[in-house]
C-alpha atoms as a PDB file:
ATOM      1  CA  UNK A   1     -22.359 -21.079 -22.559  1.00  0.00           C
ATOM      2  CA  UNK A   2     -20.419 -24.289 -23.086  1.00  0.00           C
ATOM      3  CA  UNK A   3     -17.026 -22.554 -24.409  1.00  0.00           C
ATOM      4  CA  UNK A   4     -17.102 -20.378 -21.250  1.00  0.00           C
ATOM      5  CA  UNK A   5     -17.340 -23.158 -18.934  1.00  0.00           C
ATOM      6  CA  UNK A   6     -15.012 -24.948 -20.871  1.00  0.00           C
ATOM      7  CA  UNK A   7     -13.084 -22.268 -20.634  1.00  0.00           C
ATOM      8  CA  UNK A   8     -13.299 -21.703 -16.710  1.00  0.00           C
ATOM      9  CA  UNK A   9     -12.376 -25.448 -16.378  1.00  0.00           C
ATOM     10  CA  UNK A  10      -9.330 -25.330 -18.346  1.00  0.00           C
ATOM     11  CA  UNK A  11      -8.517 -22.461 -16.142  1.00  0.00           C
ATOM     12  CA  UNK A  12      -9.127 -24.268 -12.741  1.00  0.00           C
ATOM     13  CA  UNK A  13      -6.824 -26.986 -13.940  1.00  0.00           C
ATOM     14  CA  UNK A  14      -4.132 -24.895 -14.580  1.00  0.00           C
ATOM     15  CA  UNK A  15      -3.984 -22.994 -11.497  1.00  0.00           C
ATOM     16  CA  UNK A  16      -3.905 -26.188  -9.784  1.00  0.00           C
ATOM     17  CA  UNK A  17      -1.171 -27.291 -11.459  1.00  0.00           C
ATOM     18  CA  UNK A  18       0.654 -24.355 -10.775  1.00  0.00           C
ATOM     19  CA  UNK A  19      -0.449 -24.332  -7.052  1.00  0.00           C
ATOM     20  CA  UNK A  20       0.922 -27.914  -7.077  1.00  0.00           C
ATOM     21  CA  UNK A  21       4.617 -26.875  -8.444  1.00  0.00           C
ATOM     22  CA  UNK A  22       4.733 -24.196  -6.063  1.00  0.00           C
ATOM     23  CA  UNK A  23       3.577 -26.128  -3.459  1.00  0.00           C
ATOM     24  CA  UNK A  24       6.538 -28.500  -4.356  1.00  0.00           C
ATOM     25  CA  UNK A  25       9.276 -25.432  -4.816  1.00  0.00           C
ATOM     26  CA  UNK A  26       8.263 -23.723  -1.400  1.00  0.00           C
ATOM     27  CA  UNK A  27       8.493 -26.881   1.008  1.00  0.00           C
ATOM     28  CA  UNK A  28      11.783 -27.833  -0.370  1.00  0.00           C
ATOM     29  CA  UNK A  29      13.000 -23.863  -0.234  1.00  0.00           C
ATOM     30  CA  UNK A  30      13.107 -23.465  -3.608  1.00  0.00           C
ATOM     31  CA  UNK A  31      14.937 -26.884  -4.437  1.00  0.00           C
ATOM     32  CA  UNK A  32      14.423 -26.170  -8.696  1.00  0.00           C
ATOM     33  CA  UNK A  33      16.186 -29.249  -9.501  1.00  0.00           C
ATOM     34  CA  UNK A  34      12.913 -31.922  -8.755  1.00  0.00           C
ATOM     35  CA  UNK A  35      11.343 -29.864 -11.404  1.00  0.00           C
ATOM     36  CA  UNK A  36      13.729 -30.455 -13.660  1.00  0.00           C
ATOM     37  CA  UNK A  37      13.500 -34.316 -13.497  1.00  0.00           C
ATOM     38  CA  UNK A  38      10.162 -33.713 -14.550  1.00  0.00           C
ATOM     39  CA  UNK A  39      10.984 -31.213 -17.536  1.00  0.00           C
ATOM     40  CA  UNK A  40      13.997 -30.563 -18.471  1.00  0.00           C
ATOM     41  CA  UNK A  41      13.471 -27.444 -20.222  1.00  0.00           C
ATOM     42  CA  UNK A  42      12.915 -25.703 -16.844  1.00  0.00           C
ATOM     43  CA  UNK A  43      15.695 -23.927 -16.429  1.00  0.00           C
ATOM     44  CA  UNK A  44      15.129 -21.428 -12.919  1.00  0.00           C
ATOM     45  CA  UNK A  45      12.522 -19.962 -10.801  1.00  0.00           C
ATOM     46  CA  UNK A  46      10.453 -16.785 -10.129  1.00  0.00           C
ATOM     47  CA  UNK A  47       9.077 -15.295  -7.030  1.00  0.00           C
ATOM     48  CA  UNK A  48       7.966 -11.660  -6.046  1.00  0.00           C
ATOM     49  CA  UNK A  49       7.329 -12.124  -2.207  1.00  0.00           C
ATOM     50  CA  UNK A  50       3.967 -11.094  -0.985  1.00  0.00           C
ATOM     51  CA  UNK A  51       2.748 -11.644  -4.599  1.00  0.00           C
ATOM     52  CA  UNK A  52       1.179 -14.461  -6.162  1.00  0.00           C
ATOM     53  CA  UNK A  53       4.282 -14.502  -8.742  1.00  0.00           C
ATOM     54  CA  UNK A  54       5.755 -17.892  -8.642  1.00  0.00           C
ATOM     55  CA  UNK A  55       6.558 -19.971 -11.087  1.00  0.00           C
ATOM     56  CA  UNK A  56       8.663 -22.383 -12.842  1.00  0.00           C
ATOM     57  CA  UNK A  57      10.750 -20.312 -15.644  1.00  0.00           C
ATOM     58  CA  UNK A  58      11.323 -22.414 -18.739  1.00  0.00           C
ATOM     59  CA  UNK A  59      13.856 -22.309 -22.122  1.00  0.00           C
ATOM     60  CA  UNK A  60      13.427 -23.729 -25.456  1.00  0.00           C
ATOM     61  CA  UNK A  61      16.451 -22.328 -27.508  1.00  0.00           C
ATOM     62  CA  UNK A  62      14.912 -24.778 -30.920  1.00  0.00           C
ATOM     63  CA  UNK A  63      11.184 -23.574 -30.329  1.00  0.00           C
ATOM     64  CA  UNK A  64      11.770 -20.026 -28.708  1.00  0.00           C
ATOM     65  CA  UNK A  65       7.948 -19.571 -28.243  1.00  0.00           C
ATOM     66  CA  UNK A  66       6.792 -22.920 -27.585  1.00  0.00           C
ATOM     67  CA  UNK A  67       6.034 -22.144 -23.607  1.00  0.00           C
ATOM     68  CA  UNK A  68       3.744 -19.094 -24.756  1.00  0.00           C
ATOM     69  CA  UNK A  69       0.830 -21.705 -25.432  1.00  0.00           C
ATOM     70  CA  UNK A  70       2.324 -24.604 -23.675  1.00  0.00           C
ATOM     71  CA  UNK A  71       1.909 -25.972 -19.867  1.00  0.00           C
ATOM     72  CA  UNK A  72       4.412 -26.866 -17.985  1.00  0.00           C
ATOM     73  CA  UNK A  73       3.998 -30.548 -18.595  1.00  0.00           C
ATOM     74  CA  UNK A  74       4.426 -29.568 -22.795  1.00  0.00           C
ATOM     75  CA  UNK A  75       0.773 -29.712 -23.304  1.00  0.00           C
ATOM     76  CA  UNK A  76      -1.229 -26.826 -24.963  1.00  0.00           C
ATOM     77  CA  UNK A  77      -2.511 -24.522 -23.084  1.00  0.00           C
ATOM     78  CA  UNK A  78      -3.852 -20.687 -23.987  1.00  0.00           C
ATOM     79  CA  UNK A  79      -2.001 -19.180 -20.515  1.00  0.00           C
ATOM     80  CA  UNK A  80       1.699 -20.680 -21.438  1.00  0.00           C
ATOM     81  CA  UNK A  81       4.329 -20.908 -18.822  1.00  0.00           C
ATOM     82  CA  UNK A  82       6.847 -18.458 -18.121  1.00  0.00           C
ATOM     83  CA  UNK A  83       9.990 -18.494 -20.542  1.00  0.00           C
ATOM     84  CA  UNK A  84      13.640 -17.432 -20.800  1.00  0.00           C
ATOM     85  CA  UNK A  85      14.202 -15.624 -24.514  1.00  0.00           C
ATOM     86  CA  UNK A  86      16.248 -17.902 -26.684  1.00  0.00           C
ATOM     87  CA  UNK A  87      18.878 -15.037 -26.532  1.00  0.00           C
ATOM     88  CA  UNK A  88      19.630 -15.531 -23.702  1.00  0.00           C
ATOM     89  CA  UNK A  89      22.214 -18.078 -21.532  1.00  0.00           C
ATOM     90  CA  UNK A  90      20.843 -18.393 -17.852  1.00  0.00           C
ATOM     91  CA  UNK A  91      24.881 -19.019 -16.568  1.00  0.00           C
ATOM     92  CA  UNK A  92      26.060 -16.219 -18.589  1.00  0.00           C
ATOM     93  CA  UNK A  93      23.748 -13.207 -19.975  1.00  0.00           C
ATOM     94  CA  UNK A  94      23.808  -9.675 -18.759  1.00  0.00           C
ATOM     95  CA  UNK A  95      20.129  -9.628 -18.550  1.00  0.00           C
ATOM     96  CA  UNK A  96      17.859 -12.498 -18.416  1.00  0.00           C
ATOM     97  CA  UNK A  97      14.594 -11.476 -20.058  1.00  0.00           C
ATOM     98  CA  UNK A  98      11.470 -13.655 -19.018  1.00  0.00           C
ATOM     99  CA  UNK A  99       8.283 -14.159 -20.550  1.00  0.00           C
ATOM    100  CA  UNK A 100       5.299 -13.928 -19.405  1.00  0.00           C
ATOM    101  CA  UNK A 101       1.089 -13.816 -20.087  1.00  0.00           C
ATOM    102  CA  UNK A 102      -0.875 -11.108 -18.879  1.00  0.00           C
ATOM    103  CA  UNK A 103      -4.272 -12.886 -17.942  1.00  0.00           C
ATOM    104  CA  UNK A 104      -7.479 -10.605 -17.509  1.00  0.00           C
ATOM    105  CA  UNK A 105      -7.775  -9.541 -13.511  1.00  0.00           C
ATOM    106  CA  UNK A 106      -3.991  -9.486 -13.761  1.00  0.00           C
ATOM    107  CA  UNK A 107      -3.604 -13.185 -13.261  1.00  0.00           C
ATOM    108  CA  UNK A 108       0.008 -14.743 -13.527  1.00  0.00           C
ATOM    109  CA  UNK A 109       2.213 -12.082 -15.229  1.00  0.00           C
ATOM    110  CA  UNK A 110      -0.196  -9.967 -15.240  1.00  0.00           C
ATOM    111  CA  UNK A 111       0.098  -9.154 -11.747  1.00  0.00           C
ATOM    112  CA  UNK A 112       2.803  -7.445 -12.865  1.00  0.00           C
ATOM    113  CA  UNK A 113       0.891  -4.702 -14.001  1.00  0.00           C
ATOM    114  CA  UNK A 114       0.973  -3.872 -10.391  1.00  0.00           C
ATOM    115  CA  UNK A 115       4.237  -2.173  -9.994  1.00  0.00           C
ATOM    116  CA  UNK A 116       2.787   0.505 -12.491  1.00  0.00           C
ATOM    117  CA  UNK A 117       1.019   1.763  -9.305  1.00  0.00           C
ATOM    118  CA  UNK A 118       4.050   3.699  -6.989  1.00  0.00           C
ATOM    119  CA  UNK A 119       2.957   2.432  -3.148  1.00  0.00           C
ATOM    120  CA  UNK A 120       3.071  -1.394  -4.664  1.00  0.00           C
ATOM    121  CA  UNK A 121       6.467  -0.562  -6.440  1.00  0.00           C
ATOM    122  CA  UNK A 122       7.779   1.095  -2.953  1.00  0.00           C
ATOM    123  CA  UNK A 123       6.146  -2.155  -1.161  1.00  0.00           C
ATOM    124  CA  UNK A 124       8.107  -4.953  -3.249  1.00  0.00           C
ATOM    125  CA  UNK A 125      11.732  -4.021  -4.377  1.00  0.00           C
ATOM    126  CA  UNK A 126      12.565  -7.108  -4.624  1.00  0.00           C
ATOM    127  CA  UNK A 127      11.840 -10.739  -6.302  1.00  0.00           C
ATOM    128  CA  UNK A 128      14.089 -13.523  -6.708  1.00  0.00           C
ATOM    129  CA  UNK A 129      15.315 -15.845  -9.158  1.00  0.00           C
ATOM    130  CA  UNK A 130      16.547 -19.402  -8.815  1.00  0.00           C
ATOM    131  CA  UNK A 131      18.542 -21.204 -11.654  1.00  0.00           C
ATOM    132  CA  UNK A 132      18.632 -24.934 -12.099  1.00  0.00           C
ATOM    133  CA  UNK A 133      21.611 -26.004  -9.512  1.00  0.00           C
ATOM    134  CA  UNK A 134      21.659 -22.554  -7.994  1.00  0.00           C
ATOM    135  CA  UNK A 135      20.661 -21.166  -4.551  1.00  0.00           C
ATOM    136  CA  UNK A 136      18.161 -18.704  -4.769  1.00  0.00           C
ATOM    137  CA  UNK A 137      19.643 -15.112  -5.521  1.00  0.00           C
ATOM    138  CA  UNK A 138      17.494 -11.995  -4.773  1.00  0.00           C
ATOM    139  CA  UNK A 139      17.372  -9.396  -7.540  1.00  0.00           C
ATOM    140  CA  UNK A 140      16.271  -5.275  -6.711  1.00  0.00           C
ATOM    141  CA  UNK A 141      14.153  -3.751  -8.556  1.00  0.00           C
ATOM    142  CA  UNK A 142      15.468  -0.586 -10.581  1.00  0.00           C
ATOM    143  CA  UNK A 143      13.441   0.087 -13.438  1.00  0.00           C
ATOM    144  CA  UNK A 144       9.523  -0.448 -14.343  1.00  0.00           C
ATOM    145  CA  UNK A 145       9.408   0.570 -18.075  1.00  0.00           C
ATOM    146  CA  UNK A 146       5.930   0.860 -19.923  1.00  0.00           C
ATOM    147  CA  UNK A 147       7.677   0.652 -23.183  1.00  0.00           C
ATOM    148  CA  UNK A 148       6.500  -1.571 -26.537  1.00  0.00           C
ATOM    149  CA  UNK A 149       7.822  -5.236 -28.108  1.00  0.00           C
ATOM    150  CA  UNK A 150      10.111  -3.087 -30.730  1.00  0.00           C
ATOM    151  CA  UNK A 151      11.923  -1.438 -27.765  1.00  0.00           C
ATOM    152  CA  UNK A 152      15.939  -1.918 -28.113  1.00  0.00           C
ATOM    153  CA  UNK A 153      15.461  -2.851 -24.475  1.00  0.00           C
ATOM    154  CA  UNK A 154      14.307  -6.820 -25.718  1.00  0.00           C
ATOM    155  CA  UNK A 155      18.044  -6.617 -27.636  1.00  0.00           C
ATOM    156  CA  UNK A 156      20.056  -6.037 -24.229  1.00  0.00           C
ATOM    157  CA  UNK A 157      21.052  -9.732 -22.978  1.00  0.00           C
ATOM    158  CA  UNK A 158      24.261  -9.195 -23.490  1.00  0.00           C
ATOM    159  CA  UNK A 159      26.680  -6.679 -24.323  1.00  0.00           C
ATOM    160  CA  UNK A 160      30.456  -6.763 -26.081  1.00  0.00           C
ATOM    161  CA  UNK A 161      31.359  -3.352 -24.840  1.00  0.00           C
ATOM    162  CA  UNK A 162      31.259  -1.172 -21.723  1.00  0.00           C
ATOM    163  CA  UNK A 163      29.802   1.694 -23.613  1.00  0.00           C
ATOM    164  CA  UNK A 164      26.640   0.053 -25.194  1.00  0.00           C
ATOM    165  CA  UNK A 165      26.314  -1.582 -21.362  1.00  0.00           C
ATOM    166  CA  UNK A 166      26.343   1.565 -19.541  1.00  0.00           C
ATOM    167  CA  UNK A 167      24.539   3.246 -22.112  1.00  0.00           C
ATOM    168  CA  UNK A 168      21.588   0.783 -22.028  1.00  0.00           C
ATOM    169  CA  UNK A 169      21.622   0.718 -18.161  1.00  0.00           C
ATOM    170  CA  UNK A 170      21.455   3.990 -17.809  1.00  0.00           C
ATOM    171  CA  UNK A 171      18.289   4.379 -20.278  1.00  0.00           C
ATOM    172  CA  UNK A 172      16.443   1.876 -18.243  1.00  0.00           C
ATOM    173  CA  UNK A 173      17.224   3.853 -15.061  1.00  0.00           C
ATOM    174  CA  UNK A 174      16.392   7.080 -16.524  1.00  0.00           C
ATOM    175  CA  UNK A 175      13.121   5.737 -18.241  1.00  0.00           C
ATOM    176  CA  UNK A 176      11.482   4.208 -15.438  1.00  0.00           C
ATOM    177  CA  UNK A 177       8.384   5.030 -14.318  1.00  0.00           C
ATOM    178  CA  UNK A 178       9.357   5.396 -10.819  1.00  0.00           C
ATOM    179  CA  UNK A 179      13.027   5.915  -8.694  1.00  0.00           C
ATOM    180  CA  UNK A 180      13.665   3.312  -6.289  1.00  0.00           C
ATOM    181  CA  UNK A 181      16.591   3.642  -4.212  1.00  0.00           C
ATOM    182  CA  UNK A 182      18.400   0.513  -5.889  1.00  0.00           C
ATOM    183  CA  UNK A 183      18.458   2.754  -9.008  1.00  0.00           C
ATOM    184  CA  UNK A 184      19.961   5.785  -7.592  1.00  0.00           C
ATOM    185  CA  UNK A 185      23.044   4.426  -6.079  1.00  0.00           C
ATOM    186  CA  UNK A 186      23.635   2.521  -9.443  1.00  0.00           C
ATOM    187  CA  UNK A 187      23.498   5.673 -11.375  1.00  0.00           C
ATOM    188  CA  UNK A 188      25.208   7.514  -8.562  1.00  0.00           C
ATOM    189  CA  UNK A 189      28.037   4.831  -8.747  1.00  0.00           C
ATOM    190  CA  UNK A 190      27.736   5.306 -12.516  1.00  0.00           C
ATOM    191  CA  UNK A 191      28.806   8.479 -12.181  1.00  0.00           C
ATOM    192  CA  UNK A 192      31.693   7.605  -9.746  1.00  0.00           C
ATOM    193  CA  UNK A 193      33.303   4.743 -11.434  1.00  0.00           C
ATOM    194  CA  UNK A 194      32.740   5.441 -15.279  1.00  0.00           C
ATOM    195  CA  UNK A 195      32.206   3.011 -17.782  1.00  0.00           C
ATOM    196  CA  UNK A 196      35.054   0.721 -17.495  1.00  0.00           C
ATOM    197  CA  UNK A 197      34.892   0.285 -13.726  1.00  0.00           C
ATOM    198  CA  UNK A 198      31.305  -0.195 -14.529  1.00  0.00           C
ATOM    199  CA  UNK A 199      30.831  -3.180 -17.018  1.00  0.00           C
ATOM    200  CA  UNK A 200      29.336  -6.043 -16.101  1.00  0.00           C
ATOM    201  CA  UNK A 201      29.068  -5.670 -12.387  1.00  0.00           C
ATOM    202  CA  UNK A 202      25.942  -6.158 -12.189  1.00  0.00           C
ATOM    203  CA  UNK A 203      23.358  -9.074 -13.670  1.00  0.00           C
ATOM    204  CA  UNK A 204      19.744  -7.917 -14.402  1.00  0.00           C
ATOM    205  CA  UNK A 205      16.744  -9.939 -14.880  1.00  0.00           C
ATOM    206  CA  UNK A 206      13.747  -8.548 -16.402  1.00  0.00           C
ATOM    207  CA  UNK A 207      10.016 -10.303 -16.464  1.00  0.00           C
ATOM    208  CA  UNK A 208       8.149  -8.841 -19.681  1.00  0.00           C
ATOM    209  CA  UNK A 209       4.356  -9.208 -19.685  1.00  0.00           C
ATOM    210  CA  UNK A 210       1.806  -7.378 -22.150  1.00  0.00           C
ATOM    211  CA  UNK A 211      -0.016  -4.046 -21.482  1.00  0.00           C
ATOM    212  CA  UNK A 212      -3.369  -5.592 -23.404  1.00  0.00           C
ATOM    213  CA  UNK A 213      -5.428  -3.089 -22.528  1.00  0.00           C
ATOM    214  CA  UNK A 214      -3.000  -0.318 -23.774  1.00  0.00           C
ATOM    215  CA  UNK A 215      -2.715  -2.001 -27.510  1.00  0.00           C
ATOM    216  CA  UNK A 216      -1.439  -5.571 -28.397  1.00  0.00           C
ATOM    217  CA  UNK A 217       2.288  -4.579 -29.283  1.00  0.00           C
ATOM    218  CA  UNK A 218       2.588  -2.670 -25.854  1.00  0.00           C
ATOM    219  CA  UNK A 219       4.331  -4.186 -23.355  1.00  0.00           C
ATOM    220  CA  UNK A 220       5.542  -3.848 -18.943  1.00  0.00           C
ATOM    221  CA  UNK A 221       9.031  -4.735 -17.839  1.00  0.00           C
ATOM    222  CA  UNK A 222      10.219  -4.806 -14.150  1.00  0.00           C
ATOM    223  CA  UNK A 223      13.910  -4.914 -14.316  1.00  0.00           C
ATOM    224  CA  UNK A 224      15.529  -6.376 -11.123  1.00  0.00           C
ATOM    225  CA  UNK A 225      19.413  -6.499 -10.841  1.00  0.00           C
ATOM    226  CA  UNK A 226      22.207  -7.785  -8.173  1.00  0.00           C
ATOM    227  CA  UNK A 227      26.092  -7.956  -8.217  1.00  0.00           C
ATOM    228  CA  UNK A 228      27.832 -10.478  -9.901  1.00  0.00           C
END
């Protein structure tokens, strides 16, 4: 019995700690820099309104992994903090692809798993992002893709060429689970522009979490994106 209590106190202190950062984000509107000051490996924030997604996004281009086991004040802990991939430059990528754990009862990114259901996806289209020294920029969701950690879809942060970029945006709109209306009038203005007219309009973040339940190496991503 001792581990699981244990257990359920390590737990308790962790979502307190979160409650307290988001307490801290929200009453200063999403001011990410006073996190900073105290780590300065966080490098943005997440939030899916009406969700209990939000949380301090942090980058550790040395260690890429280090925030899978790690709180956000660097000490270990078994539910990690959300994380940037090392691929990826917050200022400058195509796609920003963040990390996240999948806790049982779809705690933190596991909540995610949520948008696999259609009337949730239809109910939150969108979720915002804040970088470090940023205002807050809202991001609509386009693709949900139940897909595995060996999809090329991890390699797409950014892109040399208009081809491979169109080509890779159009699989994620064509492979997600559902169509949101975001998604149509990007393929529809696909279609209308072509390639060239096309590349790099558009910025795309996508928060990865694991489908546990489905096998370890599968894995969710909700893909949001806005104009540059």
């Amino acid at each position: 019995a001792v581990p699981f209590f244990k257990e359920k106190r390590a737990e308790r202190k962790y979502e307190n700690e979160f409650k307290n950062i988001q307490e801290s984000v929200t009453e200063k509107k999403s001011d990410v820099n006073g996190l900073v000051k105290k780590n300065k490996d966080c490098i943005g924030y997440v939030q899916i309104p009406g969700t209990t997604i939000s949380y301090p996004v942090m980058q550790t281009k040395d260690k890429p992994d280090f925030y899978l086991n790690h709180d956000f004040d660097r000490n270990y802990g078994f539910y990690g903090t959300p994380y940037l991939s090392a691929y990826c430059d917050v200022k400058k990528s195509d796609n920003l692809i963040i990390y996240g754990h999948n806790i049982n009862g779809r705690r933190y990114f596991g909540y995610l798993q949520n948008f696999r259901e259609e009337t949730f996806f239809k109910e939150h289209p969108k979720f915002s992002f804040t970088a470090v020294g940023e205002k807050e920029k809202e991001y609509c969701v386009v693709s949900v893709l139940e897909t595995d950690k060996y999809a090329d879809y991890y390699s797409f942060t950014d892109y040399g060429n208009e081809e491979d970029y169109c080509r890779m945006v159009e699989k994620i709109l064509s492979h997600s689970k559902f169509q949101s209306e975001a998604a149509k009038k990007m393929k529809k203005e696909i279609e209308e522009s072509g390639a060239e007219a096309f590349f790099r309009k558009y910025q795309f973040v996508t928060l990865s979490t694991c489908r546990t339940m489905d096998g370890k190496d599968k894995r969710l991503m909700v893909i949001g994106c806005r104009k540059r």
